[in-house]
Each structure stands twice: as C-alpha cells, then as structure tokens.
PDB file of N, CA and C in Angstrom:
ATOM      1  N   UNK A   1     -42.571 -41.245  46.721  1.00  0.00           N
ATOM      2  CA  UNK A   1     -42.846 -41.209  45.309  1.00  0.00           C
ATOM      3  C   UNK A   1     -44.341 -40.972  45.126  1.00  0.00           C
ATOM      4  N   UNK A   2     -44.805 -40.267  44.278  1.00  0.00           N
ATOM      5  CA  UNK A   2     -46.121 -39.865  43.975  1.00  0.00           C
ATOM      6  C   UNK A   2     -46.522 -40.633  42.962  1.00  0.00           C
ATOM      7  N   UNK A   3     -47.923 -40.981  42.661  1.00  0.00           N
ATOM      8  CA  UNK A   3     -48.444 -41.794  41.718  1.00  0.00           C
ATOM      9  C   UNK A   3     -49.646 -41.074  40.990  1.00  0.00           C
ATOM     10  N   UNK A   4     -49.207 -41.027  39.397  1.00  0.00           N
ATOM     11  CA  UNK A   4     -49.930 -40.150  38.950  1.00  0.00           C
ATOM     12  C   UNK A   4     -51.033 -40.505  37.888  1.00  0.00           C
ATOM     13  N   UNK A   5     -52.110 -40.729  37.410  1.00  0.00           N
ATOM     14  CA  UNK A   5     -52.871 -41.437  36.308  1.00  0.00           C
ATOM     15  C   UNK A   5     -52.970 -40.700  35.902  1.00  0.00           C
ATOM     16  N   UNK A   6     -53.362 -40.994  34.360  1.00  0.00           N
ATOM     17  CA  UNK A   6     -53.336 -40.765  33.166  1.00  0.00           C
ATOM     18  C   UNK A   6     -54.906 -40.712  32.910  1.00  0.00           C
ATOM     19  N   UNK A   7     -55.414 -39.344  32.945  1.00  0.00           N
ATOM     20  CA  UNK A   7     -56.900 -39.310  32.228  1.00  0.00           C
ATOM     21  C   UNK A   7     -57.311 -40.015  30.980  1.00  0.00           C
ATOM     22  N   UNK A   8     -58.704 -39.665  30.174  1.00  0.00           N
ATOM     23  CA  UNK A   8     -58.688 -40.429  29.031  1.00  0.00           C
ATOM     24  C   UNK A   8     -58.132 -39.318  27.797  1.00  0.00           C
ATOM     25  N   UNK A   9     -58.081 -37.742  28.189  1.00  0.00           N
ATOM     26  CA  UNK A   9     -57.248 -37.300  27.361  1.00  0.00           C
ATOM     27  C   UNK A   9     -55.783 -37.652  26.957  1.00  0.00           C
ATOM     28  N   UNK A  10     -55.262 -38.284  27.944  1.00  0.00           N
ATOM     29  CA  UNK A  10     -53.269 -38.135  28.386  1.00  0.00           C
ATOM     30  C   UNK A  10     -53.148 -37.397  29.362  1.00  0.00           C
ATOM     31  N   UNK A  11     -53.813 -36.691  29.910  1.00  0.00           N
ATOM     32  CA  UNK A  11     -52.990 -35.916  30.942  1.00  0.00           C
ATOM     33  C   UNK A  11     -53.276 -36.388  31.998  1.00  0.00           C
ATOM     34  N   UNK A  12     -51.983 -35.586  33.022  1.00  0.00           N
ATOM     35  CA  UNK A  12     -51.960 -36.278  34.117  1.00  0.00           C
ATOM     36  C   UNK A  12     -52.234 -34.852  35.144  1.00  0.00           C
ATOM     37  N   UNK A  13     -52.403 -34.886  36.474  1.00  0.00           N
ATOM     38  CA  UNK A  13     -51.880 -33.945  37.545  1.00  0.00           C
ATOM     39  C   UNK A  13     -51.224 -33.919  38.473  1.00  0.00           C
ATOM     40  N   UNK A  14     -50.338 -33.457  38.719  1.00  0.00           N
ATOM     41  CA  UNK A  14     -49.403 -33.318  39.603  1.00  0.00           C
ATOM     42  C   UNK A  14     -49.886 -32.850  41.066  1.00  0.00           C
ATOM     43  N   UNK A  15     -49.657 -33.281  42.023  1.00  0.00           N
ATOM     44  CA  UNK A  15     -50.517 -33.199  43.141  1.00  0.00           C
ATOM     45  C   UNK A  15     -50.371 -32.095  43.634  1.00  0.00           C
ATOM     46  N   UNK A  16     -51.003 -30.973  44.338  1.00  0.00           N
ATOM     47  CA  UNK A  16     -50.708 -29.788  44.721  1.00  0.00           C
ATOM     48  C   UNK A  16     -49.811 -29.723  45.987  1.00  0.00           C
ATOM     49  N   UNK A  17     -49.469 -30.681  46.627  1.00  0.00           N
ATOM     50  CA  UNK A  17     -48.232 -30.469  47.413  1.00  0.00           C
ATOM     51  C   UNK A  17     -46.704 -30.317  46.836  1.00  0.00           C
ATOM     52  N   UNK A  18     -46.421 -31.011  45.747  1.00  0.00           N
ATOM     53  CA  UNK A  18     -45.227 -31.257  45.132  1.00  0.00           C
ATOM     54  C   UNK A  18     -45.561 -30.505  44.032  1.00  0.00           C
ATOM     55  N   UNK A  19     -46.552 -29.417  43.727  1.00  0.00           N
ATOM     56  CA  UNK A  19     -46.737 -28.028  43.023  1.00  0.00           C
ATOM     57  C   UNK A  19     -45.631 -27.030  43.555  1.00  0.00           C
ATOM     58  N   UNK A  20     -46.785 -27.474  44.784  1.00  0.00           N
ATOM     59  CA  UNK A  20     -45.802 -26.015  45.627  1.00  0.00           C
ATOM     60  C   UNK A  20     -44.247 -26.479  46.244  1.00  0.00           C
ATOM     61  N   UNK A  21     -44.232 -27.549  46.888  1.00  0.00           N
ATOM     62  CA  UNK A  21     -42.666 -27.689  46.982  1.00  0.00           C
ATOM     63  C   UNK A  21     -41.534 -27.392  45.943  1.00  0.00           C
ATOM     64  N   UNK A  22     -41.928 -28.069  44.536  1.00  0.00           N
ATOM     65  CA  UNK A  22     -41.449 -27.468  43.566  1.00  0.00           C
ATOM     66  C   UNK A  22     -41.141 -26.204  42.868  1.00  0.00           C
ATOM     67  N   UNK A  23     -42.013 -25.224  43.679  1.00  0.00           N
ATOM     68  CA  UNK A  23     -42.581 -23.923  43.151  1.00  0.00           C
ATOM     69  C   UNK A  23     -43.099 -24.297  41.538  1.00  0.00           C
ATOM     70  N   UNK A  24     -43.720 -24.726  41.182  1.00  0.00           N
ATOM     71  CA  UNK A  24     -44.493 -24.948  39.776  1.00  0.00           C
ATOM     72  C   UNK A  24     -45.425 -24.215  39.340  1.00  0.00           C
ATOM     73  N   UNK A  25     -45.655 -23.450  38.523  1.00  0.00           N
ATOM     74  CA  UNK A  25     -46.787 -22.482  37.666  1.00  0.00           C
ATOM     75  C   UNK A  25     -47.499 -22.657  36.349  1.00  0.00           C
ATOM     76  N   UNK A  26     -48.887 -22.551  36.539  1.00  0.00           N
ATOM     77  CA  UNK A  26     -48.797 -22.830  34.546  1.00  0.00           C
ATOM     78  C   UNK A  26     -48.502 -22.007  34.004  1.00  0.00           C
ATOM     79  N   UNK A  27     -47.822 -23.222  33.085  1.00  0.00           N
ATOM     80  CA  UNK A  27     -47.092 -22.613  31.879  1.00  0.00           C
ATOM     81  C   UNK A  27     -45.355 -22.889  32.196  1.00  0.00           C
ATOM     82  N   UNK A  28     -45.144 -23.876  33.342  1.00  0.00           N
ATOM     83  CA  UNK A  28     -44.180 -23.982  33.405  1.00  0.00           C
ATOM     84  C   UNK A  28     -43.788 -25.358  32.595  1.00  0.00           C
ATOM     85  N   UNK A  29     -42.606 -25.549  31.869  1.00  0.00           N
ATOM     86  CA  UNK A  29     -42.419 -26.343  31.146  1.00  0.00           C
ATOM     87  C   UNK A  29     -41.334 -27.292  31.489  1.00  0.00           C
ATOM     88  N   UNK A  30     -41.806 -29.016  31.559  1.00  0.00           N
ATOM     89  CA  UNK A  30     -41.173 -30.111  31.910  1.00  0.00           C
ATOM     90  C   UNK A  30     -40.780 -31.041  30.596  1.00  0.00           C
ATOM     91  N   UNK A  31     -39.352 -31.344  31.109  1.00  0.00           N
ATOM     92  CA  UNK A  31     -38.941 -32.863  30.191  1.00  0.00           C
ATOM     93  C   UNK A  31     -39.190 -33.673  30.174  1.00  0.00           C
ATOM     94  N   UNK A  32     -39.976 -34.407  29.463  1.00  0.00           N
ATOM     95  CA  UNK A  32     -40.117 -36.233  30.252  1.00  0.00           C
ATOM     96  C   UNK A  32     -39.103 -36.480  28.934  1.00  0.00           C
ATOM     97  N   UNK A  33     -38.840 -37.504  29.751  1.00  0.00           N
ATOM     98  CA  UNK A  33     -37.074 -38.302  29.165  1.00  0.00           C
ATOM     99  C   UNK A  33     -37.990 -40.024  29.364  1.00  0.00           C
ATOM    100  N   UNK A  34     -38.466 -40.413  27.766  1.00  0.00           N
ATOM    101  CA  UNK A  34     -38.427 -41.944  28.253  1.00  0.00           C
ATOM    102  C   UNK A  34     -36.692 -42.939  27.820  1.00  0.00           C
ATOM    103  N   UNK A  35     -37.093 -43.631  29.117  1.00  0.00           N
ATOM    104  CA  UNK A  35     -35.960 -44.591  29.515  1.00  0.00           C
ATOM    105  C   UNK A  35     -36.314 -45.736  29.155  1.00  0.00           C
ATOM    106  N   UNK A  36     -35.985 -47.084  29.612  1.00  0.00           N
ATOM    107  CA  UNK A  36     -36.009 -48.196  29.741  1.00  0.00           C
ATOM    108  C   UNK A  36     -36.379 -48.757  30.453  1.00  0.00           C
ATOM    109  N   UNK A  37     -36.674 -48.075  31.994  1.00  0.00           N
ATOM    110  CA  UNK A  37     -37.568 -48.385  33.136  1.00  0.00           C
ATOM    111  C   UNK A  37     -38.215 -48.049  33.368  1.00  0.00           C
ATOM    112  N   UNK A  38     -38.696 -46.434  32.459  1.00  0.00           N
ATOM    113  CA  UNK A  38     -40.037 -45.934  32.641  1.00  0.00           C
ATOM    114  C   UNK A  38     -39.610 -44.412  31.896  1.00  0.00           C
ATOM    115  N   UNK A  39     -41.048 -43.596  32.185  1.00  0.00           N
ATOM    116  CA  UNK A  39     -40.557 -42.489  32.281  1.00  0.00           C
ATOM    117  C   UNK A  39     -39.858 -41.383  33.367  1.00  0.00           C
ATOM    118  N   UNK A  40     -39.194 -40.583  33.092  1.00  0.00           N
ATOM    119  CA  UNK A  40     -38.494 -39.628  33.925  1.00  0.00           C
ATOM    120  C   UNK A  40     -39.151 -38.117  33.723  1.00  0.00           C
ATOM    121  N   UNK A  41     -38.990 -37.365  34.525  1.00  0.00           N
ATOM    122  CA  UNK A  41     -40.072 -35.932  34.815  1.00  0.00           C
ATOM    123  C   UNK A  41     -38.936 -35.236  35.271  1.00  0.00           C
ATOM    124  N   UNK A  42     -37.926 -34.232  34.216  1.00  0.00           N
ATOM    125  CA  UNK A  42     -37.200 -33.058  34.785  1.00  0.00           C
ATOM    126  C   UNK A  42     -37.707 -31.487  34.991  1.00  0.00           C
ATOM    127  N   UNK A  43     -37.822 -31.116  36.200  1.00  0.00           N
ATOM    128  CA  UNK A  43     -38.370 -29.671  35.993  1.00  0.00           C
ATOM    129  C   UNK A  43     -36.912 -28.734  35.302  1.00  0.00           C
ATOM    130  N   UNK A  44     -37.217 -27.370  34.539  1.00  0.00           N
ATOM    131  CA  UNK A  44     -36.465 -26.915  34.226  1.00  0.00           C
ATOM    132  C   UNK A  44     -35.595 -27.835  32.686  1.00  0.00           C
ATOM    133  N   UNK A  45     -36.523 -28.680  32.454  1.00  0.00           N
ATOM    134  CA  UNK A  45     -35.439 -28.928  31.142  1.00  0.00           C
ATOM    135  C   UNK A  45     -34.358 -30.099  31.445  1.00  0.00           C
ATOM    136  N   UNK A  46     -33.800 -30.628  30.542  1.00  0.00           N
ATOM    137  CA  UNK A  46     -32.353 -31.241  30.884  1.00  0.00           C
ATOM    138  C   UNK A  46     -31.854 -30.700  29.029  1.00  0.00           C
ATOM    139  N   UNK A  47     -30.399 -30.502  29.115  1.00  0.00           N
ATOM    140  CA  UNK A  47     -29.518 -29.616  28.115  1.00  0.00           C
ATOM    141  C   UNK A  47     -29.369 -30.810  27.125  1.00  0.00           C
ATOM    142  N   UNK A  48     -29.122 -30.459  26.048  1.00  0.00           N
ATOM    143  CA  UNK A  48     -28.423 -32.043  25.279  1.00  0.00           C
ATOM    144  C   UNK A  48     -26.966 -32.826  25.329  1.00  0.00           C
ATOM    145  N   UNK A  49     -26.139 -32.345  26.382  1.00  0.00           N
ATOM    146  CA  UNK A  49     -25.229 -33.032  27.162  1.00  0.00           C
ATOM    147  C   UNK A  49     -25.933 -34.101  27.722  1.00  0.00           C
ATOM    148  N   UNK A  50     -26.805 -33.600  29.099  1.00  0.00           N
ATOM    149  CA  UNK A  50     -26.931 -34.350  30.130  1.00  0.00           C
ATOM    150  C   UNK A  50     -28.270 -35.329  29.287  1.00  0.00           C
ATOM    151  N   UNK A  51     -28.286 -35.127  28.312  1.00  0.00           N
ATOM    152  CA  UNK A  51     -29.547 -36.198  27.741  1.00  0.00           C
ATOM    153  C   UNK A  51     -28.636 -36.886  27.372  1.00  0.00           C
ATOM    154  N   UNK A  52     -27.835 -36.568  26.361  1.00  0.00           N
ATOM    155  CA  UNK A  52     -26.456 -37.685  25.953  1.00  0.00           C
ATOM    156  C   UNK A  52     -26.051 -38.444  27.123  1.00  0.00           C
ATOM    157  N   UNK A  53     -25.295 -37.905  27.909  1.00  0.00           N
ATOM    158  CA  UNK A  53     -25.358 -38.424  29.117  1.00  0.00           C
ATOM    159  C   UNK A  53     -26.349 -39.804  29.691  1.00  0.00           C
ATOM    160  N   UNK A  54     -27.377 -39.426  29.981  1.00  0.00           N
ATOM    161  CA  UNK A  54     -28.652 -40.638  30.565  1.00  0.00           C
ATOM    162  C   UNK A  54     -28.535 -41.778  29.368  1.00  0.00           C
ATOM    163  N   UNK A  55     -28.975 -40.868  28.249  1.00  0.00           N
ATOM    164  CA  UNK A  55     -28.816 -42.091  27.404  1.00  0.00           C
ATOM    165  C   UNK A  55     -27.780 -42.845  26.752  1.00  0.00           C
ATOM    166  N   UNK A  56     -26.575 -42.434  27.274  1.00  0.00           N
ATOM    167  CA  UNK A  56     -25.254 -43.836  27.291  1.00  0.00           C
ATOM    168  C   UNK A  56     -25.125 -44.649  28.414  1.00  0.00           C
ATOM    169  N   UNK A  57     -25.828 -43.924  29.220  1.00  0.00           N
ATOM    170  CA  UNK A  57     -25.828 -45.049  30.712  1.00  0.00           C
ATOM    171  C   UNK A  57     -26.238 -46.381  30.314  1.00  0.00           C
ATOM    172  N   UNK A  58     -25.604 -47.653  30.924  1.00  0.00           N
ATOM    173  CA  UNK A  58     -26.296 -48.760  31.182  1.00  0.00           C
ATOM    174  C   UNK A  58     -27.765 -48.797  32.096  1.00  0.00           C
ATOM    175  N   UNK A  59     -27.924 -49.578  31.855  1.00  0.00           N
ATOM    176  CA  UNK A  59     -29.279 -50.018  32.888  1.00  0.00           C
ATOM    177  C   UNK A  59     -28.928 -49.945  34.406  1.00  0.00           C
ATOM    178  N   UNK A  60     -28.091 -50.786  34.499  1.00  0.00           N
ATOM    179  CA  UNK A  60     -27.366 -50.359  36.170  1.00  0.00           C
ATOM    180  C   UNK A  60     -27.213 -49.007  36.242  1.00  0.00           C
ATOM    181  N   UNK A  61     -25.956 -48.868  35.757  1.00  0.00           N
ATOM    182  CA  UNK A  61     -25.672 -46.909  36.231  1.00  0.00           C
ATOM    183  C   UNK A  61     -27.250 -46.284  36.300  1.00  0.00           C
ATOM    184  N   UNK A  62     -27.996 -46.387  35.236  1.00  0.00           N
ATOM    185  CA  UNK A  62     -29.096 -45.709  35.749  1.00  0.00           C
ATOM    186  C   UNK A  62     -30.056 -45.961  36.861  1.00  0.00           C
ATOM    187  N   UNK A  63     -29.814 -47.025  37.502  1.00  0.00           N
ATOM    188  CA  UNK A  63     -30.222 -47.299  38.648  1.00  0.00           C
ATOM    189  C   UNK A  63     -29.855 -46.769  39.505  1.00  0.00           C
ATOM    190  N   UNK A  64     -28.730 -47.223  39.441  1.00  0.00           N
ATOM    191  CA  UNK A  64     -27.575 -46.438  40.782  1.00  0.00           C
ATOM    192  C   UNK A  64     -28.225 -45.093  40.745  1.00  0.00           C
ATOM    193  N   UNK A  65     -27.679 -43.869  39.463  1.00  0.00           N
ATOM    194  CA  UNK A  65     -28.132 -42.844  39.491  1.00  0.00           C
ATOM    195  C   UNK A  65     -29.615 -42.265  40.098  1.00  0.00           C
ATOM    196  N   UNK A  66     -30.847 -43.147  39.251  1.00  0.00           N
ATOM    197  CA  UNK A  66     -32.013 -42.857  39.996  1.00  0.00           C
ATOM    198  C   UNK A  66     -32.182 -42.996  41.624  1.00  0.00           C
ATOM    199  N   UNK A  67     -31.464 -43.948  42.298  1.00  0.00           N
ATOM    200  CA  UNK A  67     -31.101 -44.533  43.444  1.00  0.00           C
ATOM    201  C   UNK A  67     -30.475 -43.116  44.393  1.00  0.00           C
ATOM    202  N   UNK A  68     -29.030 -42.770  43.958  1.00  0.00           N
ATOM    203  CA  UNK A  68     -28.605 -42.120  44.439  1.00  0.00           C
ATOM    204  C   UNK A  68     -29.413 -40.253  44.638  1.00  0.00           C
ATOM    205  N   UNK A  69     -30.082 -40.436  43.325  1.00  0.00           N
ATOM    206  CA  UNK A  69     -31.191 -39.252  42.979  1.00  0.00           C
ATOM    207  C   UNK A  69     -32.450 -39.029  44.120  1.00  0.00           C
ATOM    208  N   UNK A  70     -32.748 -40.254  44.534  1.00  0.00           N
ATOM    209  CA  UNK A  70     -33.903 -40.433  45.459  1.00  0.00           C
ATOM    210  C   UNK A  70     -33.307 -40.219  46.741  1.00  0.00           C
ATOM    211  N   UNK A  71     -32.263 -40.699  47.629  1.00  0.00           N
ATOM    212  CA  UNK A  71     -31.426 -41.190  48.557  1.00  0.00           C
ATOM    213  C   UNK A  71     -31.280 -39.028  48.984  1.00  0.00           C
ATOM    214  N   UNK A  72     -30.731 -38.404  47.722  1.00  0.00           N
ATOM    215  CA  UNK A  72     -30.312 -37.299  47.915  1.00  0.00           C
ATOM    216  C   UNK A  72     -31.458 -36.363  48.286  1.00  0.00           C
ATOM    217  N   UNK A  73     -32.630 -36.783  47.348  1.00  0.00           N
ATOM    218  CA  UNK A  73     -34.336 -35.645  47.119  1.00  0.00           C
ATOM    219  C   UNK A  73     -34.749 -35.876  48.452  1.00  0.00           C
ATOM    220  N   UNK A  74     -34.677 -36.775  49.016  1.00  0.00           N
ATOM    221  CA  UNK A  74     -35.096 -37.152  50.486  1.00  0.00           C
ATOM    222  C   UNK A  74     -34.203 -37.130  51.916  1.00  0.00           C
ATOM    223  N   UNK A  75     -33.005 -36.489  51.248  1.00  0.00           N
ATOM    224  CA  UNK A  75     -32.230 -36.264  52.815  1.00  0.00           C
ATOM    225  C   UNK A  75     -32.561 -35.000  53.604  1.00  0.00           C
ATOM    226  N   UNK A  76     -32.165 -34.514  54.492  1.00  0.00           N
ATOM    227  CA  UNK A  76     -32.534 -33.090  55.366  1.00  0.00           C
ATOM    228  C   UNK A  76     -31.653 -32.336  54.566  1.00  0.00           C
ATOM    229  N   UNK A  77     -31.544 -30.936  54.679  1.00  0.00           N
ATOM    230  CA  UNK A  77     -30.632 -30.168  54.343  1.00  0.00           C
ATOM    231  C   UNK A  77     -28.912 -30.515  55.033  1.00  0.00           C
ATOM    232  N   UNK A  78     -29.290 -30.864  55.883  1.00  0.00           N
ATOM    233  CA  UNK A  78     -27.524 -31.110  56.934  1.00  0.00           C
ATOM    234  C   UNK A  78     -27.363 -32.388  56.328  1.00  0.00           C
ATOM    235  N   UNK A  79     -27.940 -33.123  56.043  1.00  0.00           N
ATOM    236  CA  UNK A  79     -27.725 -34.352  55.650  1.00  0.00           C
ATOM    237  C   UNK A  79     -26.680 -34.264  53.500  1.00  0.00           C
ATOM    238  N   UNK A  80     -27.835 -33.170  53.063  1.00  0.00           N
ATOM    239  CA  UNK A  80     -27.142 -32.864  51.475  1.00  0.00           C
ATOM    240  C   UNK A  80     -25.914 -31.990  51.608  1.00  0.00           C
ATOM    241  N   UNK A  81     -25.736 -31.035  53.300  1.00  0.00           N
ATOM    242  CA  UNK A  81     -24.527 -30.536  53.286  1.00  0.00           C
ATOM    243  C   UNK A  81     -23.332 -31.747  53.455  1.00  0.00           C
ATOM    244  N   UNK A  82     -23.811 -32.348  54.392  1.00  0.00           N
ATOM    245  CA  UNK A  82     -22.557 -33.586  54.808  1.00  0.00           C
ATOM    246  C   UNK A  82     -22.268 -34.321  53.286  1.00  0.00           C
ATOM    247  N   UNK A  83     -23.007 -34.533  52.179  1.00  0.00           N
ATOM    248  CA  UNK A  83     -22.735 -35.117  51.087  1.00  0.00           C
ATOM    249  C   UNK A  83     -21.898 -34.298  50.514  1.00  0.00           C
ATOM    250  N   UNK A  84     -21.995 -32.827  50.080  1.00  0.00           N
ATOM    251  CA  UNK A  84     -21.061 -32.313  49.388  1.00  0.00           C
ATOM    252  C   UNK A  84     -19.839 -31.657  49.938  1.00  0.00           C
ATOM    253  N   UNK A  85     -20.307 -31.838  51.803  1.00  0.00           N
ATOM    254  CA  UNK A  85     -18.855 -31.632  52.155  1.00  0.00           C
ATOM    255  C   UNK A  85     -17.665 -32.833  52.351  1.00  0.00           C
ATOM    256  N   UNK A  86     -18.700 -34.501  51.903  1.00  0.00           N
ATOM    257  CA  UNK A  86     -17.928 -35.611  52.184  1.00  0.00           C
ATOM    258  C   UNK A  86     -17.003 -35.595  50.779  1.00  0.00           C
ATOM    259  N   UNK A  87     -17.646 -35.012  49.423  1.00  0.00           N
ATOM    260  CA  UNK A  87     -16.724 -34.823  48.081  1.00  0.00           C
ATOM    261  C   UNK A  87     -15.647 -33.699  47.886  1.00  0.00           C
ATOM    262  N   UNK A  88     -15.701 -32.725  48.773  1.00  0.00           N
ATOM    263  CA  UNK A  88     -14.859 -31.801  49.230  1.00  0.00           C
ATOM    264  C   UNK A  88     -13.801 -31.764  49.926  1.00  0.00           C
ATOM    265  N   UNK A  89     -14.220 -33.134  50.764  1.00  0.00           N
ATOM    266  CA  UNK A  89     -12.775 -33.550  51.603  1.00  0.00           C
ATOM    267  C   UNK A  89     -12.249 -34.496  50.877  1.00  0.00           C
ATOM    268  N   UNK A  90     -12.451 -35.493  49.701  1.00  0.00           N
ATOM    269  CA  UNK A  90     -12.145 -36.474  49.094  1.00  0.00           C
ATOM    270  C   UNK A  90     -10.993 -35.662  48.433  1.00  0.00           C
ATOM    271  N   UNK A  91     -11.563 -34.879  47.978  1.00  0.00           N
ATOM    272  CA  UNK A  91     -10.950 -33.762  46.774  1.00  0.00           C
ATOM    273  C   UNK A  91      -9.558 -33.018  47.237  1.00  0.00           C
ATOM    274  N   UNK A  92     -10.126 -32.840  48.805  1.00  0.00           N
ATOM    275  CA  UNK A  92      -8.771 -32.226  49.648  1.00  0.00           C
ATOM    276  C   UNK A  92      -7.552 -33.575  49.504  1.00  0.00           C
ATOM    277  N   UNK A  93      -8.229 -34.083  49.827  1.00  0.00           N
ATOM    278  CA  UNK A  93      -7.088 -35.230  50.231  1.00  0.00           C
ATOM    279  C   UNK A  93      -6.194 -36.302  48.711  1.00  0.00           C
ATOM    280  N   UNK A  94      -6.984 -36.382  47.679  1.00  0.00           N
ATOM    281  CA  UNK A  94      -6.187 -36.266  46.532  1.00  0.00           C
ATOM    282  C   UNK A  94      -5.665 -35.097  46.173  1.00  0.00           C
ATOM    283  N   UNK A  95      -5.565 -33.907  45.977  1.00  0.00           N
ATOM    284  CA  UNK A  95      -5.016 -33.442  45.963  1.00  0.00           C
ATOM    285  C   UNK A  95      -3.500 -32.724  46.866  1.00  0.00           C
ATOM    286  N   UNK A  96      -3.183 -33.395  48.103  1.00  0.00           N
ATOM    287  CA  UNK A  96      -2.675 -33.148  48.916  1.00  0.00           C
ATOM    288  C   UNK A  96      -1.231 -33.983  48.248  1.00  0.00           C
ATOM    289  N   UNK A  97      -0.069 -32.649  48.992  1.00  0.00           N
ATOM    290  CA  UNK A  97       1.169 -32.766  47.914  1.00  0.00           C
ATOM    291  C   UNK A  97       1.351 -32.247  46.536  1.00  0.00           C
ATOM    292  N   UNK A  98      -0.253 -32.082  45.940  1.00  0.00           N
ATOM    293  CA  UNK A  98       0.014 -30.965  44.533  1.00  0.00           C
ATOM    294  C   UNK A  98      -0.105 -30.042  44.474  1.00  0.00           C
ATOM    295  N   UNK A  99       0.792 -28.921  45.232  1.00  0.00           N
ATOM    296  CA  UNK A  99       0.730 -27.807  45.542  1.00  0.00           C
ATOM    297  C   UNK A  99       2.106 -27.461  44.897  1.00  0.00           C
ATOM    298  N   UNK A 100       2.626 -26.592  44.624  1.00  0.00           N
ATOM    299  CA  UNK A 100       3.451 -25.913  43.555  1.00  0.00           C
ATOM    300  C   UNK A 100       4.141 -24.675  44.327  1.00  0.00           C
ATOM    301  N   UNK A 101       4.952 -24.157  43.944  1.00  0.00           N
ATOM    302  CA  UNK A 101       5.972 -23.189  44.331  1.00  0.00           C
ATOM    303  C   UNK A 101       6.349 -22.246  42.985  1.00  0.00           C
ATOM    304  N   UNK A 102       5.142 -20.886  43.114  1.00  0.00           N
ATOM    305  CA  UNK A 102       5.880 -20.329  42.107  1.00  0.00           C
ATOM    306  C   UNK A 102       7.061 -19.091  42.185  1.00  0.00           C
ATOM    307  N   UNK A 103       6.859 -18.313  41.166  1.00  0.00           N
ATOM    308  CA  UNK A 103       8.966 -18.024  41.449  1.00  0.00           C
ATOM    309  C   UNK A 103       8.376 -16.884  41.544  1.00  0.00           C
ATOM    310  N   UNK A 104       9.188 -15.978  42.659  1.00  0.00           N
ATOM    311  CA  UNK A 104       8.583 -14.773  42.935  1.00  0.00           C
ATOM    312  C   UNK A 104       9.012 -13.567  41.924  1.00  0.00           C
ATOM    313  N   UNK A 105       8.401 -12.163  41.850  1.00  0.00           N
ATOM    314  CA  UNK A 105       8.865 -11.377  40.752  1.00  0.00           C
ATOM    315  C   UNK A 105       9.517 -10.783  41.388  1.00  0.00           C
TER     316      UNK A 105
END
C-alpha cells in the first residue's frame, strides 16, 4: 500500500512507480469514492451500478471486498489464473446434469 500526503493546496502525488505500473498520464481521470473507512482511488472511473453497488454494502462486505481486492492486486499472474479458473470449475460442477437434449430437424 502506498502512502500519500496531502500538500497545503489538497493535492496529493502519486508515486512514479505505481504511475507507470498503472500506465497513468496527465490528464488521466480518477474516482475517489468516499466510504466509511476512508477514501477509495478507482482508475478509469466506476459506472453508477457499481457505485450503487459499494454503497449498499455493509461495513463487513466492504471489507471482505477491499480484502479480497488487495489479496487479488498482489497475486502473480498464475496465481489470478488459478482464481478464475477455481470459479470456472465451481460453475462446471453446478451446472453438471443441466444439459438438455434438443429435437433434431
């Protein structure tokens, strides 16, 4: 996690490593979403679903979420494949038996 101060204008800077990891440019434009535990920093925006969204969460769920958010920003790449191939097999396996027979022409 990066730690960022607040000049005596308001602004802050974003450190030039997590510039460039991010690919970030000026003039590129961020959400801050305040919460209840702080503020939040989306690159690219968040839609007014997924704001609806955050803000019906409880305090927990948004933990969890920030939790699970961090857990994910910090795994290897093989590590974020094994995550979405562990919801892929979940998915296989409820669905197994709902397969259908349609009538031939």
């Amino acid at each position: 996690m990066e730690k960022l101060v607040v000049d005596k204008d308001g602004k802050i800077t974003i450190p030039p490593d997590v510039l460039a990891k991010r690919g970030l440019r000026p003039g590129d434009e961020l959400e801050l979403v305040e919460a209840a535990e702080g503020l939040l920093v989306y690159q690219s925006g968040v839609d007014d679903k997924t704001a609806d969204w955050w803000n019906n969460l409880s305090e927990e769920d948004r933990r969890q979420a920030q939790a699970e958010a961090r857990r994910y920003e910090f795994s290897s790449e093989k590590q974020r494949d094994a995550i979405w191939n562990e919801a892929a097999e979940s998915l296989e396996v409820e669905a197994e038996g709902d397969e259908i027979d349609l009538p031939a022409k």
